[in-house]
PDB file of N, CA and C in Angstrom:
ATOM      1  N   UNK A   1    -154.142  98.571-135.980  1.00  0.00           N
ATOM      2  CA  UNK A   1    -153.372  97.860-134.985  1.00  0.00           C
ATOM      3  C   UNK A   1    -154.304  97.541-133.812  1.00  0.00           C
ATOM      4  N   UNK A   2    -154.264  96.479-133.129  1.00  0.00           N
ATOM      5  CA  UNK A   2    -155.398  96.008-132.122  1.00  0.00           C
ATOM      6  C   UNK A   2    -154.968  96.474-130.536  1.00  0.00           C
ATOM      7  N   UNK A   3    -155.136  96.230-130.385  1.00  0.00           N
ATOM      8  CA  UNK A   3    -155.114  96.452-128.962  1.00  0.00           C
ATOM      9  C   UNK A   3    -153.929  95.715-128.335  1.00  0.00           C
ATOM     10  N   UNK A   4    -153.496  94.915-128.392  1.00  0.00           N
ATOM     11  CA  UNK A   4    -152.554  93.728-127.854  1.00  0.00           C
ATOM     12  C   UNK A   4    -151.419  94.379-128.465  1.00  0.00           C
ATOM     13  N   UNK A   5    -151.630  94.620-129.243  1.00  0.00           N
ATOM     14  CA  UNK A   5    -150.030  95.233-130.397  1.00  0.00           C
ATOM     15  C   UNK A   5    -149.578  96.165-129.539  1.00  0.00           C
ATOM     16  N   UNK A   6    -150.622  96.839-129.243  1.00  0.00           N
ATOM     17  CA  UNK A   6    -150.367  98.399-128.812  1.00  0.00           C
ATOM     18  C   UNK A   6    -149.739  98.264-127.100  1.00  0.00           C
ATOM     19  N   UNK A   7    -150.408  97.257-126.544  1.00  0.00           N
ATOM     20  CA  UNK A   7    -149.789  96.577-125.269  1.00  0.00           C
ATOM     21  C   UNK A   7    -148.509  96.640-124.846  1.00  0.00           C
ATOM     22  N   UNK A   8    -148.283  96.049-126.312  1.00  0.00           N
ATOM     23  CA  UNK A   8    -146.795  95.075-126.037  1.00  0.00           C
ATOM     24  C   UNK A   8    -145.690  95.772-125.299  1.00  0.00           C
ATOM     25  N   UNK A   9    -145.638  97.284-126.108  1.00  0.00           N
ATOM     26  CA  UNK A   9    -144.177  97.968-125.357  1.00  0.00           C
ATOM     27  C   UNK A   9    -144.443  98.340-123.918  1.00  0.00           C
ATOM     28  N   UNK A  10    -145.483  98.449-123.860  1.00  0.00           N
ATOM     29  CA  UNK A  10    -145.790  98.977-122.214  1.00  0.00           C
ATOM     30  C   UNK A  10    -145.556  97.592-121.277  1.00  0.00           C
ATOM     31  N   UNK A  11    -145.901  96.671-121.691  1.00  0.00           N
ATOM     32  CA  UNK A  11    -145.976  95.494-121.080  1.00  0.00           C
ATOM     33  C   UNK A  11    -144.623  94.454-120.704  1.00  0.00           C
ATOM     34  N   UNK A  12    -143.998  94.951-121.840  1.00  0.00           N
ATOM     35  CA  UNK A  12    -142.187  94.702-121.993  1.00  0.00           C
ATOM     36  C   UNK A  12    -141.711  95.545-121.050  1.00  0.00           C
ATOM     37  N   UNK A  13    -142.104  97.018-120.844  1.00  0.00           N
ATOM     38  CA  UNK A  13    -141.481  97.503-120.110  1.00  0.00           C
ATOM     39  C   UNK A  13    -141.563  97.559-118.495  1.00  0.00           C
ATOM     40  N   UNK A  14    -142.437  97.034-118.230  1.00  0.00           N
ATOM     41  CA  UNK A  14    -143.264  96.745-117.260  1.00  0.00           C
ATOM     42  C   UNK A  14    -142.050  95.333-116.555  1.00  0.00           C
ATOM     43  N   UNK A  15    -142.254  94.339-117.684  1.00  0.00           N
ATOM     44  CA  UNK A  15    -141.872  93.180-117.225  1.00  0.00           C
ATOM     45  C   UNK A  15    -140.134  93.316-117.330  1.00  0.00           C
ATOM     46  N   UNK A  16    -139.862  94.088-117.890  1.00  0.00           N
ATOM     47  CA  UNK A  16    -138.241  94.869-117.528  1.00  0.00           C
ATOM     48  C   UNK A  16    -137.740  95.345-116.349  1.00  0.00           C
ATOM     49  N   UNK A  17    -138.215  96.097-115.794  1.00  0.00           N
ATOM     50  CA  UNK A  17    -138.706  96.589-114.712  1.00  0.00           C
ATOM     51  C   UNK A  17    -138.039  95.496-113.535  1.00  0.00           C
ATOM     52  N   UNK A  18    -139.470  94.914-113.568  1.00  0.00           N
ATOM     53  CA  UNK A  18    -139.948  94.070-112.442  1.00  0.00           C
ATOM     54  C   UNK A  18    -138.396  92.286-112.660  1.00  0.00           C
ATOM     55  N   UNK A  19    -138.495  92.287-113.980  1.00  0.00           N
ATOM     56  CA  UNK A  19    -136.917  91.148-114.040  1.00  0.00           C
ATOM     57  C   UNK A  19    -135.820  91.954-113.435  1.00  0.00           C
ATOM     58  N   UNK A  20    -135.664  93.332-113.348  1.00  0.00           N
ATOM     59  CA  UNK A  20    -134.349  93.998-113.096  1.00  0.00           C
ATOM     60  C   UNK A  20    -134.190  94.055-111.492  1.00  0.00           C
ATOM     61  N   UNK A  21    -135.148  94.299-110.751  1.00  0.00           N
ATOM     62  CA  UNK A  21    -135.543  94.105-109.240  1.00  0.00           C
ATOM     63  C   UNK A  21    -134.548  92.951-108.846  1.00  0.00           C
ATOM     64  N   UNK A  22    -133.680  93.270-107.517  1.00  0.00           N
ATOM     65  CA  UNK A  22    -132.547  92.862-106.885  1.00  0.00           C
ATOM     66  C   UNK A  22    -133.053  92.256-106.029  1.00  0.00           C
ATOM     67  N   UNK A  23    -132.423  91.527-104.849  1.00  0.00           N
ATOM     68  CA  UNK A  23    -133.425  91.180-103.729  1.00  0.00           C
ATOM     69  C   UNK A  23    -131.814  91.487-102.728  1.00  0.00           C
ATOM     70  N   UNK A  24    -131.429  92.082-101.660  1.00  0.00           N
ATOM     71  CA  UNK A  24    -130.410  92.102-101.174  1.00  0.00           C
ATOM     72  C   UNK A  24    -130.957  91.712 -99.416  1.00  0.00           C
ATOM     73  N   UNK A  25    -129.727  91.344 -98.970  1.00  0.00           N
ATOM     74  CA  UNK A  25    -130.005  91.449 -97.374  1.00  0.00           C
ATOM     75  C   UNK A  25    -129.439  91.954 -96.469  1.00  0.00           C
ATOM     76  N   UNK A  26    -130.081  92.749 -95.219  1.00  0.00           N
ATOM     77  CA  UNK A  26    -129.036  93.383 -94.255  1.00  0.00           C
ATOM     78  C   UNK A  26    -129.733  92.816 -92.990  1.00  0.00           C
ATOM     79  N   UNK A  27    -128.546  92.077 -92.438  1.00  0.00           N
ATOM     80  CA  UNK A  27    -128.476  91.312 -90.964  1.00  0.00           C
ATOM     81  C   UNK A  27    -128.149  91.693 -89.724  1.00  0.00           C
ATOM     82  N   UNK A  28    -129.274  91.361 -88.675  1.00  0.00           N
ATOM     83  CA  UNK A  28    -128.632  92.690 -87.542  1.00  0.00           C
ATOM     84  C   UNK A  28    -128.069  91.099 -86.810  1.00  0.00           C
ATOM     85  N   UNK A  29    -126.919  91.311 -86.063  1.00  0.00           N
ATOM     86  CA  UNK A  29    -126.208  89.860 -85.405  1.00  0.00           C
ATOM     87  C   UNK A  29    -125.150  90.896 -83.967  1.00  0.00           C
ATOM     88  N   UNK A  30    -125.340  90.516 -82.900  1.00  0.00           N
ATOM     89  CA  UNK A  30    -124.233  90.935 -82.327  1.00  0.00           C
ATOM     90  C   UNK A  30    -124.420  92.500 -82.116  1.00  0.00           C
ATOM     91  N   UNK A  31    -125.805  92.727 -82.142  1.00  0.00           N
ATOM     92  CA  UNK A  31    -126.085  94.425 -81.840  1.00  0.00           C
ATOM     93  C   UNK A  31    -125.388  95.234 -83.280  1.00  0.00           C
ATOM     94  N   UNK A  32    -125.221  94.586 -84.182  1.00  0.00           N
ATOM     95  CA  UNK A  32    -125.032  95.256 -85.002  1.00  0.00           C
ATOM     96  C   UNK A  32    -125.468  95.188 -86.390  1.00  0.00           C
ATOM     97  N   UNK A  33    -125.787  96.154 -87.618  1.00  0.00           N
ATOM     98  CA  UNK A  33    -126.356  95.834 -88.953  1.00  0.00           C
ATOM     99  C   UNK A  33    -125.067  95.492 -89.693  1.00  0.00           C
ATOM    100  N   UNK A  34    -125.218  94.348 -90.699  1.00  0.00           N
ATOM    101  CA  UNK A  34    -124.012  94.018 -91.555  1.00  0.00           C
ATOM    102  C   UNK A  34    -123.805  95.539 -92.996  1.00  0.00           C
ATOM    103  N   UNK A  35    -122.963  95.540 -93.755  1.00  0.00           N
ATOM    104  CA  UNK A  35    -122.611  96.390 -94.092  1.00  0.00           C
ATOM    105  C   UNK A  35    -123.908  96.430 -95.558  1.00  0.00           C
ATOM    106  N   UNK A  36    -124.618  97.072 -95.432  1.00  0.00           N
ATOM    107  CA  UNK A  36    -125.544  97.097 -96.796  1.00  0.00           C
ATOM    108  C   UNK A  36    -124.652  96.940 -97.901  1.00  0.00           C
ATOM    109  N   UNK A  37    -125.241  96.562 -99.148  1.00  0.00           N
ATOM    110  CA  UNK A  37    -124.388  96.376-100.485  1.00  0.00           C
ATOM    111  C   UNK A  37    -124.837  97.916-101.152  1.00  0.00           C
ATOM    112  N   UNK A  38    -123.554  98.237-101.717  1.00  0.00           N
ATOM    113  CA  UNK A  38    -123.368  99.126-102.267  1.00  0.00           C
ATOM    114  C   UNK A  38    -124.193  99.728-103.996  1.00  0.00           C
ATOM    115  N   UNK A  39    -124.643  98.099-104.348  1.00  0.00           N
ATOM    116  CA  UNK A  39    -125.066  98.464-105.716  1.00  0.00           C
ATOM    117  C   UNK A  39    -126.848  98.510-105.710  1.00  0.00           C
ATOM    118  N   UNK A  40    -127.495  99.074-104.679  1.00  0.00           N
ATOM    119  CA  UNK A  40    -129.066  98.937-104.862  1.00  0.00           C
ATOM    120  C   UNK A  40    -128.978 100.026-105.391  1.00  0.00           C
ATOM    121  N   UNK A  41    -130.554  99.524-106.007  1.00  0.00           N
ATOM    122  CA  UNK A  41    -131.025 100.643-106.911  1.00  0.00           C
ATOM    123  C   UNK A  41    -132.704 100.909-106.608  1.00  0.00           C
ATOM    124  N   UNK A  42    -133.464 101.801-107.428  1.00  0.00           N
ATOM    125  CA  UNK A  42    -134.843 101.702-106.853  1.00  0.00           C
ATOM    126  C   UNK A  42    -135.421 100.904-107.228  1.00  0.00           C
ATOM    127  N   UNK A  43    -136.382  99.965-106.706  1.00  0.00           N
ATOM    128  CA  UNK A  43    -136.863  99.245-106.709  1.00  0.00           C
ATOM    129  C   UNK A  43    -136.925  98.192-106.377  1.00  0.00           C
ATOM    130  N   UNK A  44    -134.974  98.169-106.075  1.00  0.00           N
ATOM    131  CA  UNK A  44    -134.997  96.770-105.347  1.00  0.00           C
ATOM    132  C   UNK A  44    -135.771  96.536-104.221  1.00  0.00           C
ATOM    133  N   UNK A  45    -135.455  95.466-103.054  1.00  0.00           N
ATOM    134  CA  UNK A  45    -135.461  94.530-102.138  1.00  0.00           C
ATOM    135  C   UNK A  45    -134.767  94.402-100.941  1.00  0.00           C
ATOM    136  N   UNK A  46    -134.701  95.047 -99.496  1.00  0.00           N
ATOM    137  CA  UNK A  46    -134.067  95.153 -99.042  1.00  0.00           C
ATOM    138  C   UNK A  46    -134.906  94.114 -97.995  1.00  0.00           C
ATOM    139  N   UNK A  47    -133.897  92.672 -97.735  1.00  0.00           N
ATOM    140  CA  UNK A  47    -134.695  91.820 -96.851  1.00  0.00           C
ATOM    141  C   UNK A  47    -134.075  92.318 -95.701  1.00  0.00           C
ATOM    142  N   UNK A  48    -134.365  92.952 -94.128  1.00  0.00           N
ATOM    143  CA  UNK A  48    -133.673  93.258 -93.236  1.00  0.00           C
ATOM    144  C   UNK A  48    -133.938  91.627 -92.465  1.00  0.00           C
ATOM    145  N   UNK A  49    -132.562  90.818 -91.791  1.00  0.00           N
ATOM    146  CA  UNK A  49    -132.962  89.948 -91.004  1.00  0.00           C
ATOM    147  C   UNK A  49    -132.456  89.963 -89.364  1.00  0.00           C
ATOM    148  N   UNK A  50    -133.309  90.135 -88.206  1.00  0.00           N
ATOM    149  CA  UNK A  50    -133.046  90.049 -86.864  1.00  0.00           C
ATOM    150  C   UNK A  50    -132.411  88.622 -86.541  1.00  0.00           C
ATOM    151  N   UNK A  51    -130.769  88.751 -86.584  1.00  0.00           N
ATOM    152  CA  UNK A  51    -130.444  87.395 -86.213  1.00  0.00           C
ATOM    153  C   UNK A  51    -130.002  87.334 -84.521  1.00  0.00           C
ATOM    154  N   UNK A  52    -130.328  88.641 -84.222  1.00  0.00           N
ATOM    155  CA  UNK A  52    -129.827  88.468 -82.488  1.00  0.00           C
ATOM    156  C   UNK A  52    -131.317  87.893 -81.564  1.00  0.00           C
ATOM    157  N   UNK A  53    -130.925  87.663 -80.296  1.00  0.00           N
ATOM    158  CA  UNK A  53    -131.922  87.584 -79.779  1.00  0.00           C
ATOM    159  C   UNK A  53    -132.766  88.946 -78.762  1.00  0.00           C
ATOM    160  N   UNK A  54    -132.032  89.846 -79.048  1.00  0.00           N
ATOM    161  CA  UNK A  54    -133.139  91.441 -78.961  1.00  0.00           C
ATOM    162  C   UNK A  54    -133.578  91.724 -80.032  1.00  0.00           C
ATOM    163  N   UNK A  55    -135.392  92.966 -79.909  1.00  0.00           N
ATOM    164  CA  UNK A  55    -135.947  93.019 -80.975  1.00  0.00           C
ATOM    165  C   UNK A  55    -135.148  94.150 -81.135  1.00  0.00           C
ATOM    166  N   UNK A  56    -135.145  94.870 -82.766  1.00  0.00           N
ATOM    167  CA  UNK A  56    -134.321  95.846 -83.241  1.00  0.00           C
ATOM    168  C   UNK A  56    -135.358  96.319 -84.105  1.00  0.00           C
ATOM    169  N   UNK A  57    -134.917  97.579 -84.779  1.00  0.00           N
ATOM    170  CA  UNK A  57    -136.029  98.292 -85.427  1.00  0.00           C
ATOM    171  C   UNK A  57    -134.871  98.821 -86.614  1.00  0.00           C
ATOM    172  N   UNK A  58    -135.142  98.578 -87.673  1.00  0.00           N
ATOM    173  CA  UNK A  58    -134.627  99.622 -88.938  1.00  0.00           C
ATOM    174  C   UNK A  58    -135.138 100.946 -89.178  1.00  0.00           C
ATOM    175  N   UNK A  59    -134.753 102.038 -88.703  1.00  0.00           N
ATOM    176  CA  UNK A  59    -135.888 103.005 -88.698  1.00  0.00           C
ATOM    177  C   UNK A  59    -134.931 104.682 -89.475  1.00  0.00           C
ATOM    178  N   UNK A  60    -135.376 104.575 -90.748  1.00  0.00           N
ATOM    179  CA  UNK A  60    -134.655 105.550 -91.251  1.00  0.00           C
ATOM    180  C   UNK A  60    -134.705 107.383 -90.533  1.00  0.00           C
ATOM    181  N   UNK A  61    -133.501 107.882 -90.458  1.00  0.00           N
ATOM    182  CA  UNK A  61    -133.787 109.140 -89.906  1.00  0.00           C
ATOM    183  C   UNK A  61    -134.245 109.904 -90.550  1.00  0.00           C
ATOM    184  N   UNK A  62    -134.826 109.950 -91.552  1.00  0.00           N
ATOM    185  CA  UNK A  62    -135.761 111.101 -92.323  1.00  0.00           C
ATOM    186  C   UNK A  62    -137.060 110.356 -92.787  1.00  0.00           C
ATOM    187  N   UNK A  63    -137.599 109.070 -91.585  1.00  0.00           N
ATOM    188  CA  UNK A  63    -138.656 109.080 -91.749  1.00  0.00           C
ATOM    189  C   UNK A  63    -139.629 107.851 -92.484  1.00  0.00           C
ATOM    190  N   UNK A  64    -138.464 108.093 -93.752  1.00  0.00           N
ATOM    191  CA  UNK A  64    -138.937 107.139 -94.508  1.00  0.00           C
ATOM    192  C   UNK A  64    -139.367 105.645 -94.752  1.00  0.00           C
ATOM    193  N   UNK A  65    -138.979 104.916 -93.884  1.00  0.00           N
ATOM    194  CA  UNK A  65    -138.600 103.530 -93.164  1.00  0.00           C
ATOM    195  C   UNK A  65    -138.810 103.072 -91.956  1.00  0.00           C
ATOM    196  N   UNK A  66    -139.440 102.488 -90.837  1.00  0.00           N
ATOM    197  CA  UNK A  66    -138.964 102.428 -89.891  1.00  0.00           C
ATOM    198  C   UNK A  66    -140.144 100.624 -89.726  1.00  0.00           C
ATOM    199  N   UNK A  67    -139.203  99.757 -89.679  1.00  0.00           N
ATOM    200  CA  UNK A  67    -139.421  98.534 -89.668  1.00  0.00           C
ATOM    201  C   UNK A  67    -139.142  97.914 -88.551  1.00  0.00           C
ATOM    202  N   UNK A  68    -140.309  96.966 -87.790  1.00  0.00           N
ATOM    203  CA  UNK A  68    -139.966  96.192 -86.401  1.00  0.00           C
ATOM    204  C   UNK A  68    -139.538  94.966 -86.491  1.00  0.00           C
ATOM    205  N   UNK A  69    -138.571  94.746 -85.993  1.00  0.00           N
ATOM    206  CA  UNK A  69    -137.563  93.582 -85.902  1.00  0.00           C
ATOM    207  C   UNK A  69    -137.444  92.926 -84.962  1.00  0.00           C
ATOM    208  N   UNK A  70    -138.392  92.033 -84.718  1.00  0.00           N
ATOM    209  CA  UNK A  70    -138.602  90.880 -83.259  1.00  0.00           C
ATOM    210  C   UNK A  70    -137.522  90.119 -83.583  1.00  0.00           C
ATOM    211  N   UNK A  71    -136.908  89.474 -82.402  1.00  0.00           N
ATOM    212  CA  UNK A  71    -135.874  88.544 -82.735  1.00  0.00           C
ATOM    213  C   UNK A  71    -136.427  87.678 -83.330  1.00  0.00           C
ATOM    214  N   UNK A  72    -135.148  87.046 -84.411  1.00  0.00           N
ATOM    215  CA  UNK A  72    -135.481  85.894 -85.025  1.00  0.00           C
ATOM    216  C   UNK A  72    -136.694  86.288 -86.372  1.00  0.00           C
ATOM    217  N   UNK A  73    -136.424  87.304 -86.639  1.00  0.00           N
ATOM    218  CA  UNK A  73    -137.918  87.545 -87.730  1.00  0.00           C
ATOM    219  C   UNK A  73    -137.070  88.716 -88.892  1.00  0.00           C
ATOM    220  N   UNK A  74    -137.491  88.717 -89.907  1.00  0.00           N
ATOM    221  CA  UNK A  74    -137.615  89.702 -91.067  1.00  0.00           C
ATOM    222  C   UNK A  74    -138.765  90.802 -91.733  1.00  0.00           C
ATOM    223  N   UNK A  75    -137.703  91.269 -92.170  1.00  0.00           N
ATOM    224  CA  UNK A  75    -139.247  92.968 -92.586  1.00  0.00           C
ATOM    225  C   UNK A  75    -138.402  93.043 -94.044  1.00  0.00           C
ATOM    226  N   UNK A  76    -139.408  93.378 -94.935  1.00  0.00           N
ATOM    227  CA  UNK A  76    -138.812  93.651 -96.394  1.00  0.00           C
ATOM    228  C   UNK A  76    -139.070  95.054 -96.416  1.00  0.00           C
ATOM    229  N   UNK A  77    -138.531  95.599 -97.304  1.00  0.00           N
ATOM    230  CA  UNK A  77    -138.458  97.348 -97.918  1.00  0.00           C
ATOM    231  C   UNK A  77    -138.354  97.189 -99.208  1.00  0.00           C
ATOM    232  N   UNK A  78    -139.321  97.543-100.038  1.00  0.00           N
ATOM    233  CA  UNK A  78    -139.118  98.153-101.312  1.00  0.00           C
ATOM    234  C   UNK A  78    -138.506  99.192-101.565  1.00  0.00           C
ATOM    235  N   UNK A  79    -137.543  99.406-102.101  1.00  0.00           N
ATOM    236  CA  UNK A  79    -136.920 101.301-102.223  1.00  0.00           C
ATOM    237  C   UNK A  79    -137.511 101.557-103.054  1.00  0.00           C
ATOM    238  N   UNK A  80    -137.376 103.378-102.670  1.00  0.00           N
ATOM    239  CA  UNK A  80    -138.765 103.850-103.165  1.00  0.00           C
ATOM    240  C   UNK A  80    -137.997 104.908-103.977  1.00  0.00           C
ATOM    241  N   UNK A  81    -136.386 105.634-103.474  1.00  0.00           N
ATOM    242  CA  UNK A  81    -136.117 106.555-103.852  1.00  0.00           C
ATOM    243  C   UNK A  81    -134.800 106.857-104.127  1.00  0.00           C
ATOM    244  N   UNK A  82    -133.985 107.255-105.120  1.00  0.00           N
ATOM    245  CA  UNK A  82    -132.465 107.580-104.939  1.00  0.00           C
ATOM    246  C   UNK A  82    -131.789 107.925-103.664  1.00  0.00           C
ATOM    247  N   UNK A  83    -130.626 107.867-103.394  1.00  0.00           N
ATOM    248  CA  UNK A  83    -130.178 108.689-102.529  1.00  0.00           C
ATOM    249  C   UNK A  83    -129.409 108.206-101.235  1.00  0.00           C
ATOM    250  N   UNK A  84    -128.797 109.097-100.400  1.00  0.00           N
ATOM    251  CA  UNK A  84    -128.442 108.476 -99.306  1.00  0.00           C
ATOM    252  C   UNK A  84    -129.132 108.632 -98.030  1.00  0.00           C
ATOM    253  N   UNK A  85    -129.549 107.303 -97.226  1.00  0.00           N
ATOM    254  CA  UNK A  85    -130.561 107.397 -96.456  1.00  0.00           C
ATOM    255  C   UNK A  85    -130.001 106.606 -95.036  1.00  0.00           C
ATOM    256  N   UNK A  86    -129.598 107.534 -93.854  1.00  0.00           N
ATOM    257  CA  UNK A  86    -129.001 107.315 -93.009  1.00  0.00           C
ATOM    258  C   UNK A  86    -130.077 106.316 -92.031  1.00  0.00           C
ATOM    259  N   UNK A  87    -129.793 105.087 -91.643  1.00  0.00           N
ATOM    260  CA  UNK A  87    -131.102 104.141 -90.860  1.00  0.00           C
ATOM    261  C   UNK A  87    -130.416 104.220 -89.278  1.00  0.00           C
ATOM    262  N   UNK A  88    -131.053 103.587 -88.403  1.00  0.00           N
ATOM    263  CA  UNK A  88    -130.328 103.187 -86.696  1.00  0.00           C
ATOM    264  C   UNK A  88    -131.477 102.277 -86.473  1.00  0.00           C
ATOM    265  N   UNK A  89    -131.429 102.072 -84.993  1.00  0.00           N
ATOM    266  CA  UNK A  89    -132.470 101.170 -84.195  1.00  0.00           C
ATOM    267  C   UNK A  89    -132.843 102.034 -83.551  1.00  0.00           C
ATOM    268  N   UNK A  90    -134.072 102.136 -83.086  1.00  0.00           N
ATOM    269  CA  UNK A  90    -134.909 102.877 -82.079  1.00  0.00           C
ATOM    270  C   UNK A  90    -134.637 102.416 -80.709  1.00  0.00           C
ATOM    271  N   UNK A  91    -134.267 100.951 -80.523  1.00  0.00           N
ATOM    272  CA  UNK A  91    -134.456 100.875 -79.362  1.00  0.00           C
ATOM    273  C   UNK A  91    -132.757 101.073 -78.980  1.00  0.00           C
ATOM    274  N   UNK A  92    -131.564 101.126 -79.921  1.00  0.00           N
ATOM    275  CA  UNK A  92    -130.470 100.981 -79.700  1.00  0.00           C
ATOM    276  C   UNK A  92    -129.774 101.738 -80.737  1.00  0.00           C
ATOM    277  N   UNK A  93    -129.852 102.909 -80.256  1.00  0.00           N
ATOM    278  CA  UNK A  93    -129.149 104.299 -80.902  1.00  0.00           C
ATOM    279  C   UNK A  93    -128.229 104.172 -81.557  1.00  0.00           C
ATOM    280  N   UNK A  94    -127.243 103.524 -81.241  1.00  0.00           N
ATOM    281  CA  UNK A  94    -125.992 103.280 -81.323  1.00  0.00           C
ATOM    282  C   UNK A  94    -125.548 102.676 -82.816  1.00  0.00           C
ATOM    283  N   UNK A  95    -126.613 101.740 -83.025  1.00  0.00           N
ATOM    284  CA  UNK A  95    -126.678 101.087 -84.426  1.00  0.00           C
ATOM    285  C   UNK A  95    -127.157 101.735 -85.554  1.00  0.00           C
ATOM    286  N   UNK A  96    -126.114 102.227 -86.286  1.00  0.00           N
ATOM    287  CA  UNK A  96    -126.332 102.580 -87.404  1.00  0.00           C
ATOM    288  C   UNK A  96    -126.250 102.006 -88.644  1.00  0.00           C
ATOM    289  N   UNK A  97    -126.389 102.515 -89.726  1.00  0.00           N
ATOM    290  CA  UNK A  97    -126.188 102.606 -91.032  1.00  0.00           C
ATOM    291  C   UNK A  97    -126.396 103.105 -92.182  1.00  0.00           C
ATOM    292  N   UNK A  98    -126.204 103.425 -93.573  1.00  0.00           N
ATOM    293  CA  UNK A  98    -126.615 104.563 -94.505  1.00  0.00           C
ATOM    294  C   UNK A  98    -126.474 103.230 -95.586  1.00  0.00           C
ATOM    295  N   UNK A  99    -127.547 103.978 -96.299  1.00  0.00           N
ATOM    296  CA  UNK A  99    -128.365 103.092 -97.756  1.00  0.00           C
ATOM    297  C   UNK A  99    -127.806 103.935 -98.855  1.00  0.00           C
ATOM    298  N   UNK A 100    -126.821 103.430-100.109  1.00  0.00           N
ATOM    299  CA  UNK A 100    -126.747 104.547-100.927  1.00  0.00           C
ATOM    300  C   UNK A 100    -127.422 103.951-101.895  1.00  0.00           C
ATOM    301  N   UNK A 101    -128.706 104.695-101.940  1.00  0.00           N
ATOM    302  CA  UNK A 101    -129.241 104.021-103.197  1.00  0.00           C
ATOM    303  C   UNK A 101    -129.029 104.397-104.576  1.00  0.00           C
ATOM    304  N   UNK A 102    -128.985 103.925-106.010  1.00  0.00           N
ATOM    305  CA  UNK A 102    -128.645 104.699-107.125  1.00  0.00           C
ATOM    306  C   UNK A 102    -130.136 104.800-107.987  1.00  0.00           C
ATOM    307  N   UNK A 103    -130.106 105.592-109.065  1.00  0.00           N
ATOM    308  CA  UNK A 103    -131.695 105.860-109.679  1.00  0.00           C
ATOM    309  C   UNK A 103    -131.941 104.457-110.679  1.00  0.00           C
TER     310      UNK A 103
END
């Protein structure tokens, strides 16, 4: 068997993978984040977009995350991990939200 043969399943799985990848969005508008979607998984796509005109920060409380949000601009996140992952703004406490991600 050659080499290419031997490829193939790794390479299928690979490109499985990467076709299954979501792309979702969470919008900060009005001092506030819109409600994340419920069905991410790892690997997706989390486009965060600053639609107010203050900068905002996505900044997860355990660390994991913490993205700068100039008005008028976007930050992407790859998820990296199962689970539930509580986010806010740094500069505006007040704004929260939780990521439930699935495996």
């Amino acid at each position: 068997m050659n080499l290419l043969m031997k490829s193939l399943p790794l390479l299928f799985i690979l490109w499985a993978e990467a076709a299954s990848a979501a792309e979702y969005q969470v919008t900060i508008t009005g001092m506030k984040f819109s409600v994340p979607p419920a069905e991410m998984h790892v690997g997706d796509v989390i486009v965060w977009r600053n639609d107010d005109i203050f900068r905002h920060t996505a900044t997860a409380h355990d660390k994991s995350f913490d993205i700068d949000l100039p008005s008028k601009s976007e930050g992407r996140l790859t998820i990296s991990r199962a689970g539930a992952v509580d986010f806010y703004c740094r500069f505006h406490p007040a704004m929260t939200g939780t990521l439930d991600v699935r495996p």
